[in-house]
N, C-alpha and C. Protein backbone atom coordinates (compact mmCIF):
# COMPACT_ATOMS: atom_id res chain seq x y z
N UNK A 1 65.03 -62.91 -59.13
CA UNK A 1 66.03 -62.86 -60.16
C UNK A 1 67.10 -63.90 -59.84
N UNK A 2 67.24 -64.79 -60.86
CA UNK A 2 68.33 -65.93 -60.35
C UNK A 2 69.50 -65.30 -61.39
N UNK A 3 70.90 -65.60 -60.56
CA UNK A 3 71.72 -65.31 -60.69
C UNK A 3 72.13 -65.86 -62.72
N UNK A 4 71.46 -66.86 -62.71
CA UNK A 4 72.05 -66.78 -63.71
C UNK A 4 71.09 -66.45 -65.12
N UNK A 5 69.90 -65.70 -64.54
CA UNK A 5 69.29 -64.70 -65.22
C UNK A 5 70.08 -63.62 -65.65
N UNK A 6 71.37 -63.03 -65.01
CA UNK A 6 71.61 -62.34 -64.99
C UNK A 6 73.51 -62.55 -64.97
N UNK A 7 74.21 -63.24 -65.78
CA UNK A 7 75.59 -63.68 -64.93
C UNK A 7 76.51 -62.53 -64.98
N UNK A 8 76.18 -61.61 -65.62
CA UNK A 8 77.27 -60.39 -65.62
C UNK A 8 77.34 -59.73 -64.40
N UNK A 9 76.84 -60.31 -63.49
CA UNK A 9 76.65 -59.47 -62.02
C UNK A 9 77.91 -60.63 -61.27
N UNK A 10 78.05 -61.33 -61.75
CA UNK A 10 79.32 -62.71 -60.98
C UNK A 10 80.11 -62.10 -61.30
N UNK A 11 80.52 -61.20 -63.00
CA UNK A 11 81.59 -60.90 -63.67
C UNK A 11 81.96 -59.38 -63.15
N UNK A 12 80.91 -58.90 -62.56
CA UNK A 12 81.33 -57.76 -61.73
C UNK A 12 82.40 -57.59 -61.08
N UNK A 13 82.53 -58.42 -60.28
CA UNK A 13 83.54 -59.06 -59.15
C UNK A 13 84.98 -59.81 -60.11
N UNK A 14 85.29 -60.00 -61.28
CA UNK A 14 86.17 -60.70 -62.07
C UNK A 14 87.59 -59.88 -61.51
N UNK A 15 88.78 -60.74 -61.33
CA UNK A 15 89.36 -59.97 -61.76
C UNK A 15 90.17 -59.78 -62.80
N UNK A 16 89.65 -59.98 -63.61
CA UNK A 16 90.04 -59.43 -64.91
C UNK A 16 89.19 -58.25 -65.31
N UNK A 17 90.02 -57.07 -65.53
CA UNK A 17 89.46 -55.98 -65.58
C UNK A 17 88.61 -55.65 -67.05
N UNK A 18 88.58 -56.50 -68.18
CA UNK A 18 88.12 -56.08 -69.43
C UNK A 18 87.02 -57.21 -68.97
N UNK A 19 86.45 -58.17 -68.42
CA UNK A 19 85.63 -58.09 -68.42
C UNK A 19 84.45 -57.85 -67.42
N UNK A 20 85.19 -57.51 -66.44
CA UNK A 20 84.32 -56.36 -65.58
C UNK A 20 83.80 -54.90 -66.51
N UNK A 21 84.69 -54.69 -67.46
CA UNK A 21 84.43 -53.56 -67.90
C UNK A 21 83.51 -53.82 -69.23
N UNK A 22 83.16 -55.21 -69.81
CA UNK A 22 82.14 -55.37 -70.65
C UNK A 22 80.71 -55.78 -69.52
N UNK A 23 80.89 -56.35 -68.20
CA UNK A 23 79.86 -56.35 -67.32
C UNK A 23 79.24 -55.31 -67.01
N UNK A 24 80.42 -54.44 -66.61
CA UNK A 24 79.20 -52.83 -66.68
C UNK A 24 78.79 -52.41 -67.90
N UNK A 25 79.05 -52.86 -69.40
CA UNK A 25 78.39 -52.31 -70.38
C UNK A 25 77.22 -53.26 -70.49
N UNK A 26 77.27 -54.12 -70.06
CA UNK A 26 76.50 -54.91 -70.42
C UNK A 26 75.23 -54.37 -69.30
N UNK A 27 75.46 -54.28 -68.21
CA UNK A 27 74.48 -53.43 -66.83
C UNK A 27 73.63 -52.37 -67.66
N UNK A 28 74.69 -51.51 -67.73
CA UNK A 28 73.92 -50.41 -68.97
C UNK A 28 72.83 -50.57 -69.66
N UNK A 29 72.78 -51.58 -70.41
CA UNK A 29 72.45 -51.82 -71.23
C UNK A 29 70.81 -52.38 -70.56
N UNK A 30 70.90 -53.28 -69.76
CA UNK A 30 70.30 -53.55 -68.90
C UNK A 30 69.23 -53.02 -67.99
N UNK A 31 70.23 -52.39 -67.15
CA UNK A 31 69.53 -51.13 -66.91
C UNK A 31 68.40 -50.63 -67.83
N UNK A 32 68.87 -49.94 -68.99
CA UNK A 32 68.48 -49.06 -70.07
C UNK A 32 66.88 -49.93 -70.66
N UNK A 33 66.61 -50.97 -70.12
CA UNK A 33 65.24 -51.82 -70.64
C UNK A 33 64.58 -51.81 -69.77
N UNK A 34 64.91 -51.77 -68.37
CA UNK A 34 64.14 -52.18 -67.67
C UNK A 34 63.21 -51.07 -67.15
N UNK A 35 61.57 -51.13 -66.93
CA UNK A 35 60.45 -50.14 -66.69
C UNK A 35 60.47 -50.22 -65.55
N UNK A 36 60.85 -50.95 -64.17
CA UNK A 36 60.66 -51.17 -62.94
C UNK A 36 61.97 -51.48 -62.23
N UNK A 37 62.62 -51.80 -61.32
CA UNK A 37 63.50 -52.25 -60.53
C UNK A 37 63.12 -52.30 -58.93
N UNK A 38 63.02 -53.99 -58.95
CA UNK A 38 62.69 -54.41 -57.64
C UNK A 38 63.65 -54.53 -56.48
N UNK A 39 63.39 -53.93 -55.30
CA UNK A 39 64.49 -53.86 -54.72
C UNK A 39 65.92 -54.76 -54.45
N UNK A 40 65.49 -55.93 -53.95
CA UNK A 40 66.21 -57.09 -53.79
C UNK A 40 66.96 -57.28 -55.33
N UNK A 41 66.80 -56.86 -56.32
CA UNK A 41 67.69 -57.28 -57.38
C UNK A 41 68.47 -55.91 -57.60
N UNK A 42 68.38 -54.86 -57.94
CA UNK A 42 69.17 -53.33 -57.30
C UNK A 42 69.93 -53.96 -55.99
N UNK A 43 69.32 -54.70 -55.01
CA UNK A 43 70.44 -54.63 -54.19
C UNK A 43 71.77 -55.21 -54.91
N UNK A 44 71.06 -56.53 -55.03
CA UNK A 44 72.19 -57.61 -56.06
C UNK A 44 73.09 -56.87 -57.17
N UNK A 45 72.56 -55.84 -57.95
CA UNK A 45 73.22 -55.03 -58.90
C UNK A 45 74.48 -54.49 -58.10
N UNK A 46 73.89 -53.52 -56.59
CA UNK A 46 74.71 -53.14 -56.07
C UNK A 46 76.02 -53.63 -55.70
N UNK A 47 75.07 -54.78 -55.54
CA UNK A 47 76.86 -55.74 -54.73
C UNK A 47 77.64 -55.93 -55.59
N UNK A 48 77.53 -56.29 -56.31
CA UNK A 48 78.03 -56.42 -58.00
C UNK A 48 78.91 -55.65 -58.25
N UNK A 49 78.37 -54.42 -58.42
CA UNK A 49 79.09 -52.90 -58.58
C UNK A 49 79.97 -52.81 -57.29
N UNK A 50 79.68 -52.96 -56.10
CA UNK A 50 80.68 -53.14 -55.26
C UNK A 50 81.87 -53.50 -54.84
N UNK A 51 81.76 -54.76 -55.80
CA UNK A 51 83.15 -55.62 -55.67
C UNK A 51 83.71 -55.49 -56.89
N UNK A 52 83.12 -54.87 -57.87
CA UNK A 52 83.89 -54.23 -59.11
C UNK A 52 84.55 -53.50 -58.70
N UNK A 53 84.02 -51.76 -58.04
CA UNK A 53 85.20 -51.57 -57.39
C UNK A 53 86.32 -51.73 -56.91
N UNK A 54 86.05 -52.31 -55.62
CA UNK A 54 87.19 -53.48 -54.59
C UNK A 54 88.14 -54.02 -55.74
N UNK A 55 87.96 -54.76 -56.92
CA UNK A 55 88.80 -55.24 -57.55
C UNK A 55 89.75 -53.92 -58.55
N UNK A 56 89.12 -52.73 -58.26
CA UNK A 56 89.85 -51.96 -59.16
C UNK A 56 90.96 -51.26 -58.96
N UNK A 57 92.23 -51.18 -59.10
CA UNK A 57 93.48 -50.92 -58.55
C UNK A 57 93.91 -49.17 -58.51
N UNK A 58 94.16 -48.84 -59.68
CA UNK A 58 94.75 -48.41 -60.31
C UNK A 58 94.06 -46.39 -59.99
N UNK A 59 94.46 -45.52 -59.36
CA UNK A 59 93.74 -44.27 -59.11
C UNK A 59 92.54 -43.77 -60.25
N UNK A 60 93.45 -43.51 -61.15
CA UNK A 60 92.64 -43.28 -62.45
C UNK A 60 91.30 -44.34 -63.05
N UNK A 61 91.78 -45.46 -63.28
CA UNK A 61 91.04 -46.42 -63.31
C UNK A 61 89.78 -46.56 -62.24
N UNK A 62 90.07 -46.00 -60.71
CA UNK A 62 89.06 -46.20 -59.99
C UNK A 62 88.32 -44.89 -59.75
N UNK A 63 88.89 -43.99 -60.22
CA UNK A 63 88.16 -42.74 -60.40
C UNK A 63 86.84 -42.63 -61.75
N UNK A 64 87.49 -43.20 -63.09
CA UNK A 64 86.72 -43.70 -63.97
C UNK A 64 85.48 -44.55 -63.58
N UNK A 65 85.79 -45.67 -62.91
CA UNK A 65 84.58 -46.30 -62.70
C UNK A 65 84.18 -45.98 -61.68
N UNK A 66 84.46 -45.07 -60.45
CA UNK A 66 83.42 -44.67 -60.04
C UNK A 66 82.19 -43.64 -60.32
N UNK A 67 82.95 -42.65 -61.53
CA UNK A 67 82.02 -41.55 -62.13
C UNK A 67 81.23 -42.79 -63.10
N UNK A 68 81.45 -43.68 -63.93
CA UNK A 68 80.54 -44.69 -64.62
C UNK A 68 79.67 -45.25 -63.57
N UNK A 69 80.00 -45.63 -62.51
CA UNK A 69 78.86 -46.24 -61.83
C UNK A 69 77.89 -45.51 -61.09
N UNK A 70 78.19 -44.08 -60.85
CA UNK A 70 77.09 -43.18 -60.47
C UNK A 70 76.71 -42.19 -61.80
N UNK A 71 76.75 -42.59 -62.91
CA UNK A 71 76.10 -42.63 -64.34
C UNK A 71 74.79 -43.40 -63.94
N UNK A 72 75.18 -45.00 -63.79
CA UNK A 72 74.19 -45.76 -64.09
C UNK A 72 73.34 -45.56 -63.45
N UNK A 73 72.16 -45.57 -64.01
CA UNK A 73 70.36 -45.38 -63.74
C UNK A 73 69.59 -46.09 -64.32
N UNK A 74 68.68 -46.82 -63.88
CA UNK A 74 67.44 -46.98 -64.47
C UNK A 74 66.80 -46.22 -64.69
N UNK A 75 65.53 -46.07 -65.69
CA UNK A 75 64.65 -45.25 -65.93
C UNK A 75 64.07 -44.65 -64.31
N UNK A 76 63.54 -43.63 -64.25
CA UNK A 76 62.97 -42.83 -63.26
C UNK A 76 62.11 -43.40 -62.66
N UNK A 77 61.28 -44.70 -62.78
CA UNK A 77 60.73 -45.51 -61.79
C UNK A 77 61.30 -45.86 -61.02
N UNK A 78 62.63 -46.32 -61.59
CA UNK A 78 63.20 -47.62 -60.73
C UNK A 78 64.64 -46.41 -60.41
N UNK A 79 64.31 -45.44 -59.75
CA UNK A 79 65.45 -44.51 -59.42
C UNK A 79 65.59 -44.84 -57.67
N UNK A 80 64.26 -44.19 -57.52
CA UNK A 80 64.15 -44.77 -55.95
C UNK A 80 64.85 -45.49 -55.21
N UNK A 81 64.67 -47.00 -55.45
CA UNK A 81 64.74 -48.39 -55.18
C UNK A 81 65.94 -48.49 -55.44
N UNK A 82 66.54 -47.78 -56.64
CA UNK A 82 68.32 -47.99 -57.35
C UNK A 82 69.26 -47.31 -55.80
N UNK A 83 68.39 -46.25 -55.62
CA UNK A 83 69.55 -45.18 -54.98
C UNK A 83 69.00 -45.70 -53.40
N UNK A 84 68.13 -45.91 -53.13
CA UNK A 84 68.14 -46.90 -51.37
C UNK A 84 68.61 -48.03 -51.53
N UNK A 85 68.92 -48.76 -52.48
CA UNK A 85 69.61 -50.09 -52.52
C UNK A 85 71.31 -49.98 -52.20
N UNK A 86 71.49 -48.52 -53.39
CA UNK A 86 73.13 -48.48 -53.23
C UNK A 86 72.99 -48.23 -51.68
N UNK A 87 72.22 -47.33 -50.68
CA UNK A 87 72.82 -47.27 -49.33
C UNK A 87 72.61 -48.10 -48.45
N UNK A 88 71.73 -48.94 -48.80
CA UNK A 88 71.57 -50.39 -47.96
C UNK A 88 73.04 -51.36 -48.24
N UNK A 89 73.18 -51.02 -49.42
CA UNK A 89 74.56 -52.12 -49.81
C UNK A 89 76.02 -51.52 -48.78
N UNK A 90 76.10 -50.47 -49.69
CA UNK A 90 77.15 -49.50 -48.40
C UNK A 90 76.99 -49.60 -47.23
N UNK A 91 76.25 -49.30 -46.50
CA UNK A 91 76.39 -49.30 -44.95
C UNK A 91 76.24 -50.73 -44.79
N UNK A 92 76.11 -51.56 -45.13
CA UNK A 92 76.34 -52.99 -44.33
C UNK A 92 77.63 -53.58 -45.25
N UNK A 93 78.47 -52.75 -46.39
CA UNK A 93 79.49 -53.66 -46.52
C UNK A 93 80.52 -53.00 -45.72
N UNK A 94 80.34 -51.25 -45.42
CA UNK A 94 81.21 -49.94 -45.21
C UNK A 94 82.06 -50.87 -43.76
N UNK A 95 82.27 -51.87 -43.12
CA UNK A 95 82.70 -51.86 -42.20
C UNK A 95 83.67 -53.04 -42.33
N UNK A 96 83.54 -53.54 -43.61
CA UNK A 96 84.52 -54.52 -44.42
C UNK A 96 85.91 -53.95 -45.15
N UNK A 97 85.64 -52.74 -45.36
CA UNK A 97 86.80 -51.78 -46.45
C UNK A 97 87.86 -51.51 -45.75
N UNK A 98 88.98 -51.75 -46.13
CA UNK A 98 90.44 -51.94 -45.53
C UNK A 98 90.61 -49.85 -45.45
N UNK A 99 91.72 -49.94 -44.93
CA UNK A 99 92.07 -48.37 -45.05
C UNK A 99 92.84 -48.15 -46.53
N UNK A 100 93.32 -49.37 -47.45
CA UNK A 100 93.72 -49.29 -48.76
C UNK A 100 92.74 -48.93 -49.41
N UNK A 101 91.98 -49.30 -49.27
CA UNK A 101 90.23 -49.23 -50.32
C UNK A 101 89.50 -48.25 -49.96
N UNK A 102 89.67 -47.34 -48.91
CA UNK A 102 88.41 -46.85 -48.25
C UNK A 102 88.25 -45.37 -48.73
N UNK A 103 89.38 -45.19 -49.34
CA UNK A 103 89.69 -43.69 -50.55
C UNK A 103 88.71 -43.89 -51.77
N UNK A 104 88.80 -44.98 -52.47
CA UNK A 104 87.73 -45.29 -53.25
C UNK A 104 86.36 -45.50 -53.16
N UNK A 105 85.86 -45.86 -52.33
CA UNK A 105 84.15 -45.99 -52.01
C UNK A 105 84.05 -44.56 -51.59
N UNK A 106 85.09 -43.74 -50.66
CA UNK A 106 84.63 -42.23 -50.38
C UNK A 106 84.32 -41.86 -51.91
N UNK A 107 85.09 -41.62 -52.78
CA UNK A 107 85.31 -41.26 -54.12
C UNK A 107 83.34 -42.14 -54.41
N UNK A 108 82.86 -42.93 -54.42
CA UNK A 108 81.98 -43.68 -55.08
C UNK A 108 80.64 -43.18 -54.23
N UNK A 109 80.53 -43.06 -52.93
CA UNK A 109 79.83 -42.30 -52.15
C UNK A 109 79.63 -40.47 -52.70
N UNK A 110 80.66 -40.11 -52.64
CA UNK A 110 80.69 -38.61 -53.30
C UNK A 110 79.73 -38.36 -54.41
N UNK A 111 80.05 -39.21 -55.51
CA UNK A 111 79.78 -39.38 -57.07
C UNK A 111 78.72 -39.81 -56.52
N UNK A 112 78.11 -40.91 -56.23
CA UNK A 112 76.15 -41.08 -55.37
C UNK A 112 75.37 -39.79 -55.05
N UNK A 113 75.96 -39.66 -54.09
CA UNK A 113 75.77 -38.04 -53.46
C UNK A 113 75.10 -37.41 -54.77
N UNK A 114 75.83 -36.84 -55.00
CA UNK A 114 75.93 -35.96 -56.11
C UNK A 114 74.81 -36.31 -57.14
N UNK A 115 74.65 -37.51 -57.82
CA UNK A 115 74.04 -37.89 -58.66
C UNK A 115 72.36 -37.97 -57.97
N UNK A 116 72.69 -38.09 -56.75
CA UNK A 116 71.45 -38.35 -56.50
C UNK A 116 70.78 -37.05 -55.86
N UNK A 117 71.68 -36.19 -55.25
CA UNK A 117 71.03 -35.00 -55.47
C UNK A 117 70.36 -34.10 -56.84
N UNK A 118 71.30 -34.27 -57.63
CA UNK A 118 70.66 -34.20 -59.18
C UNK A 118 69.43 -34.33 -59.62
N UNK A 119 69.31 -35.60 -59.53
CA UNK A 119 67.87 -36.05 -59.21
C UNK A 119 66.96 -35.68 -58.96
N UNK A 120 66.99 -35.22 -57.37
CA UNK A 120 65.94 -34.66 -56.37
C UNK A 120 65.77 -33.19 -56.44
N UNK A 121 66.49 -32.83 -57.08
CA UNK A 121 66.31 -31.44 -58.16
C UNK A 121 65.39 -31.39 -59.36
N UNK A 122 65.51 -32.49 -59.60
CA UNK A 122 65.10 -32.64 -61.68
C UNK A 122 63.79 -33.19 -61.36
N UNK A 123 63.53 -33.80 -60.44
CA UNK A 123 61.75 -34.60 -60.03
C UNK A 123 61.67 -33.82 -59.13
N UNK A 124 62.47 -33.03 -57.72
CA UNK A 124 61.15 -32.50 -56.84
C UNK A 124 61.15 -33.54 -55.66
N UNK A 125 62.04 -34.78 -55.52
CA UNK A 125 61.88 -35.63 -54.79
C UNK A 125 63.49 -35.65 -53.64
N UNK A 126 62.98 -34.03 -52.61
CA UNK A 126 63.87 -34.03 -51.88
C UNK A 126 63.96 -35.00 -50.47
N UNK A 127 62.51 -35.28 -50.52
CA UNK A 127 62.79 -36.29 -49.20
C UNK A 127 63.85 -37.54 -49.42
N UNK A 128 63.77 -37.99 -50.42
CA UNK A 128 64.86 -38.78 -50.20
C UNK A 128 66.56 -38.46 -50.09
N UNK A 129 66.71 -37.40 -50.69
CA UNK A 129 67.84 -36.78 -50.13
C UNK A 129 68.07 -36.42 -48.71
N UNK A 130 67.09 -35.99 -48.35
CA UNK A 130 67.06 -35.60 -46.58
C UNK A 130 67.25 -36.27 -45.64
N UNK A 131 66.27 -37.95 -46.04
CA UNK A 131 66.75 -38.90 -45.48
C UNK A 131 68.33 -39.82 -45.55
N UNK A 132 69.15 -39.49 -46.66
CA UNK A 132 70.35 -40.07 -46.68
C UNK A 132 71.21 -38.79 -45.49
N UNK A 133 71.13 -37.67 -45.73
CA UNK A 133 71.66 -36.42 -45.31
C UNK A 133 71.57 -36.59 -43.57
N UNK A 134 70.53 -37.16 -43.05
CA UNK A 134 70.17 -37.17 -42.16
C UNK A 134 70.77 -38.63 -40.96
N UNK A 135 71.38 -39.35 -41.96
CA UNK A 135 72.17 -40.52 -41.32
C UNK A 135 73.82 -39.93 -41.01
């Protein structure tokens, strides 16, 4: 996936907040077509979504987009690959996050959690919960 297959993942990271906030509609949307998701580009999504965060100030505002970004899903193929990507992304950025920021990714971790236990309820697919649980 070349980046500019895809440029709303640069705009992730904007800081201008309206159009970070048409980048994640636009993800959505995205998301919402795709039958597969290969890992290495979920990762790239991730990072994306990552530094959207990081750029987001405001409590409310970062509470919002963190419940929107543990919304986003691909279809149930590409769930897997979505939800080991977000923890591959996290644990190798988790040691970059200031103590200003680090209230928010807890908040974005939580909302993961959660969503992805959901999941492993609704398919039956607890091993992968066990294995995040287990780090």
């Amino acid at each position: 996936m070349a980046a500019t297959a895809l440029p709303f993942i640069r705009n992730l990271a904007s800081s201008n907040s309206k159009l970070r906030t048409q980048s994640i509609s636009t993800l959505e949307s995205y998301l919402s077509t795709r039958q597969t998701l290969p890992r290495d580009e979920a990762q790239k999504l991730w990072t994306g979504l990552f530094y959207a965060l990081w750029m987001s100030d405001r409590a409310r505002a970062q509470q919002h987009l963190a419940d929107r970004i543990a919304s986003l899903a691909p279809p149930d193929a590409g769930l897997e690959s979505w939800y080991a990507s977000f923890w591959e992304v996290i644990s190798r950025q988790w040691s970059s996050i200031d103590a200003l920021r680090l209230d928010k990714f807890l908040l974005l971790v939580r909302r993961l959690l959660a969503a992805q236990v959901r999941w492993a309820v609704r398919s039956g697919e607890f091993g992968l919960v066990a294995g995040v649980l287990k780090c």
